[in-house]
Protein backbone atom coordinates (compact mmCIF):
# COMPACT_ATOMS: atom_id res chain seq x y z
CA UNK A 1 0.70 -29.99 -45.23
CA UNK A 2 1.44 -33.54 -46.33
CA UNK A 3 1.44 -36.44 -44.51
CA UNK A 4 4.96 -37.27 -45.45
CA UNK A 5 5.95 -33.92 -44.29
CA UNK A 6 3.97 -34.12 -41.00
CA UNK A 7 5.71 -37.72 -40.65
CA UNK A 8 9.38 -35.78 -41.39
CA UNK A 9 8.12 -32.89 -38.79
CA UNK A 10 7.35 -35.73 -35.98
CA UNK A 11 10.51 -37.69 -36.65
CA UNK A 12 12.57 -34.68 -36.29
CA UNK A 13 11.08 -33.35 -33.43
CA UNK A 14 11.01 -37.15 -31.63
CA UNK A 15 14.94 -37.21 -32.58
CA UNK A 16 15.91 -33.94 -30.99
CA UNK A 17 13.64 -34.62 -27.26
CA UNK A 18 11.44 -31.65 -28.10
CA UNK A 19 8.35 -33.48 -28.40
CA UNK A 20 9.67 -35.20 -24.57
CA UNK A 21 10.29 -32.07 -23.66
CA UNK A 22 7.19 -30.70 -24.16
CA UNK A 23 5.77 -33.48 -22.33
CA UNK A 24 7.26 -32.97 -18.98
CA UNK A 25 5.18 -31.19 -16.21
CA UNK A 26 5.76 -27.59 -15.77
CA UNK A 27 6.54 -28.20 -12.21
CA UNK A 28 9.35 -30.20 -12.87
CA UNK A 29 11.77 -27.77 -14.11
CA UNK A 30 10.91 -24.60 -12.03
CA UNK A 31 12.66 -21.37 -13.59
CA UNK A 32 15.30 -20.31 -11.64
CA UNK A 33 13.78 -16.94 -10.48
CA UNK A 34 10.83 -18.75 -9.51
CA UNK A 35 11.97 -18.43 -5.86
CA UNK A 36 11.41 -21.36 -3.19
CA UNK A 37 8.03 -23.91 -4.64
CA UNK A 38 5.20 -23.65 -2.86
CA UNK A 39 4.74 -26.78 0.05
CA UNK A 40 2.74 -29.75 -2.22
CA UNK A 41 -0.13 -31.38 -1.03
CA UNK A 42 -2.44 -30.99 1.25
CA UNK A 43 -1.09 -28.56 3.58
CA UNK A 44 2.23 -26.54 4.01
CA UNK A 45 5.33 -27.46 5.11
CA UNK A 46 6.69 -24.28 6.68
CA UNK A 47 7.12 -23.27 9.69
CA UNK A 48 7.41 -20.07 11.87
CA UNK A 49 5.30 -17.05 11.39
CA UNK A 50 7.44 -15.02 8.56
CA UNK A 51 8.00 -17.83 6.63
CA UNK A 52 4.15 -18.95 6.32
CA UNK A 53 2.92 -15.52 5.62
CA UNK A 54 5.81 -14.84 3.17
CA UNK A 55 4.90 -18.39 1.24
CA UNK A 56 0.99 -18.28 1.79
CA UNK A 57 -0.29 -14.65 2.26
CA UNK A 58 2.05 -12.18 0.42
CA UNK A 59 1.09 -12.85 -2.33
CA UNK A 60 -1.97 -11.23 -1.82
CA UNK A 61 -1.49 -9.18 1.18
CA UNK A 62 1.95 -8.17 -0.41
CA UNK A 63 5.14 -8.40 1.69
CA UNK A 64 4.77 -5.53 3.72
CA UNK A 65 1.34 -5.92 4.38
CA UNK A 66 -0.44 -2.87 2.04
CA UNK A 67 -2.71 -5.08 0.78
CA UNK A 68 -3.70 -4.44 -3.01
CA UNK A 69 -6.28 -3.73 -5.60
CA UNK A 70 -6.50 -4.90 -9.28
CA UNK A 71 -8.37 -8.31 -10.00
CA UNK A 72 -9.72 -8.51 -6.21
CA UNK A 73 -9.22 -6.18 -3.23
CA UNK A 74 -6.72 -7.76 -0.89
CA UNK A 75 -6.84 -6.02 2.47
CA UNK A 76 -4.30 -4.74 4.27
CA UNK A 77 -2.94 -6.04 7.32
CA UNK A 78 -0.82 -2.64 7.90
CA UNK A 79 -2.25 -0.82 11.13
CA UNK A 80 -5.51 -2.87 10.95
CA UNK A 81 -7.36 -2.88 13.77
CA UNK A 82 -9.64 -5.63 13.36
CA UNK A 83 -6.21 -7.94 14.38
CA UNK A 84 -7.11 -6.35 17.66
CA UNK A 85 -9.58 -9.40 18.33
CA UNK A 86 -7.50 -12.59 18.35
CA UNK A 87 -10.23 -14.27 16.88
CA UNK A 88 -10.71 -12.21 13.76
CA UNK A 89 -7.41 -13.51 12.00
CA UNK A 90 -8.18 -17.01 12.96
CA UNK A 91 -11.80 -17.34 12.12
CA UNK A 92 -10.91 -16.05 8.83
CA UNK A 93 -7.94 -18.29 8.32
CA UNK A 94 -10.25 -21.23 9.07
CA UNK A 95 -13.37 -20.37 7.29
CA UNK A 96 -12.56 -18.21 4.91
CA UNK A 97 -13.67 -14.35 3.86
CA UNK A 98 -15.46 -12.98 0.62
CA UNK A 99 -12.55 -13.81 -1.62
CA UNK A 100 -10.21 -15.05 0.41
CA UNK A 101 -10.21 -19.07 1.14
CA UNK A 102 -10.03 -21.31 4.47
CA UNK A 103 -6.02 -21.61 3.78
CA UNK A 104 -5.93 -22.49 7.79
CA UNK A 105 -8.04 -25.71 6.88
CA UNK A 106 -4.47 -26.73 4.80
CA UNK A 107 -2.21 -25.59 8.31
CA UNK A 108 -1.88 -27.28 11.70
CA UNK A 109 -2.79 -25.64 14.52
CA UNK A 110 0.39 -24.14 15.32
CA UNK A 111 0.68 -22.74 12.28
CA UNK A 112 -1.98 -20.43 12.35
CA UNK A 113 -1.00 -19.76 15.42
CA UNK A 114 2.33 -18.41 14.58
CA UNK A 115 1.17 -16.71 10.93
CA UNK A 116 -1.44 -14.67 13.47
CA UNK A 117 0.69 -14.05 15.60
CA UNK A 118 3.28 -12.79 12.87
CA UNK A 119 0.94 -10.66 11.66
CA UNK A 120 -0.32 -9.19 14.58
CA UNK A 121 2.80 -8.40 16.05
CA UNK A 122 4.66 -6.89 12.60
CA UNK A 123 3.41 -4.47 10.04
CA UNK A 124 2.79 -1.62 12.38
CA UNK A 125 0.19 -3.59 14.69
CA UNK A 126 0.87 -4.62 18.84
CA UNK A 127 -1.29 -7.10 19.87
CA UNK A 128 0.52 -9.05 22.48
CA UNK A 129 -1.97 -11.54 23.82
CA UNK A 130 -0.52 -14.32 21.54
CA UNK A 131 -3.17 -16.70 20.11
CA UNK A 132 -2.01 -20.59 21.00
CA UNK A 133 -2.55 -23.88 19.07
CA UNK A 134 -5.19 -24.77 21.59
CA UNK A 135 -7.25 -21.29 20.23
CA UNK A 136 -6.96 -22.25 17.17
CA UNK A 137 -7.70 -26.34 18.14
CA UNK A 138 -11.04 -24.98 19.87
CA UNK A 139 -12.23 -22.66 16.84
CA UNK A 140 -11.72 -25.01 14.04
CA UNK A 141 -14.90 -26.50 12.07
């Protein structure tokens, strides 16, 4: 290719925005299917059990809790019993598992409060001795 034609190419592509447009973040024009963005910074923004696990753990642990296998082994949360011990889910939240990240170091206390509680109260499982900000205060790092 020419430079004269690589200079026609540039001017064209300057005059019709594409070369702006192909500039711009990603982020900044989510597609509209993309559902709700993700919180930004350093921790999330939502609040209330369902909505933290649907934002932060479904992904992974899928939205009704199967878990899944492909790239990594996601447990399930359906009927597990290791939610029996309030301090499973919270410990592992905070420091992390195998594959899975501290995402409670990004959440206040409260809300890893409510996404264990959430989770130990839905998805088949009845744990009902709720897990309070102070637990989770008392077993951070």
């Amino acid at each position: 290719m020419s430079m004269s034609s690589i200079a026609r190419t540039a001017a064209v592509l300057l005059a019709t925005g594409v070369a702006a447009a192909a500039q711009e973040p990603a982020t900044s024009a989510a597609l509209p299917s993309a559902g709700p963005p993700m919180s930004e910074g350093q921790g999330f923004t939502e609040s209330g059990g369902a909505a933290l696990y649907a934002q932060v753990c479904a992904a992974c642990h899928q939205a009704g809790g199967e878990g899944a296998t492909g790239a990594a082994a996601y447990p399930a949360l359906l009927h597990n019993e290791k939610l029996a011990s309030a301090g499973y889910p919270v410990t592992v939240l905070l420091y992390g598992q195998r594959g899975m990240p501290p995402l409670g170091r990004m959440m206040s206390d409260t809300q890893v409060a409510e996404v264990v509680n959430y989770v130990r109260t839905q998805f088949g499982n009845r744990y009902g001795d709720a897990v309070a900000p102070e637990d989770v205060k008392a077993a951070r790092p």
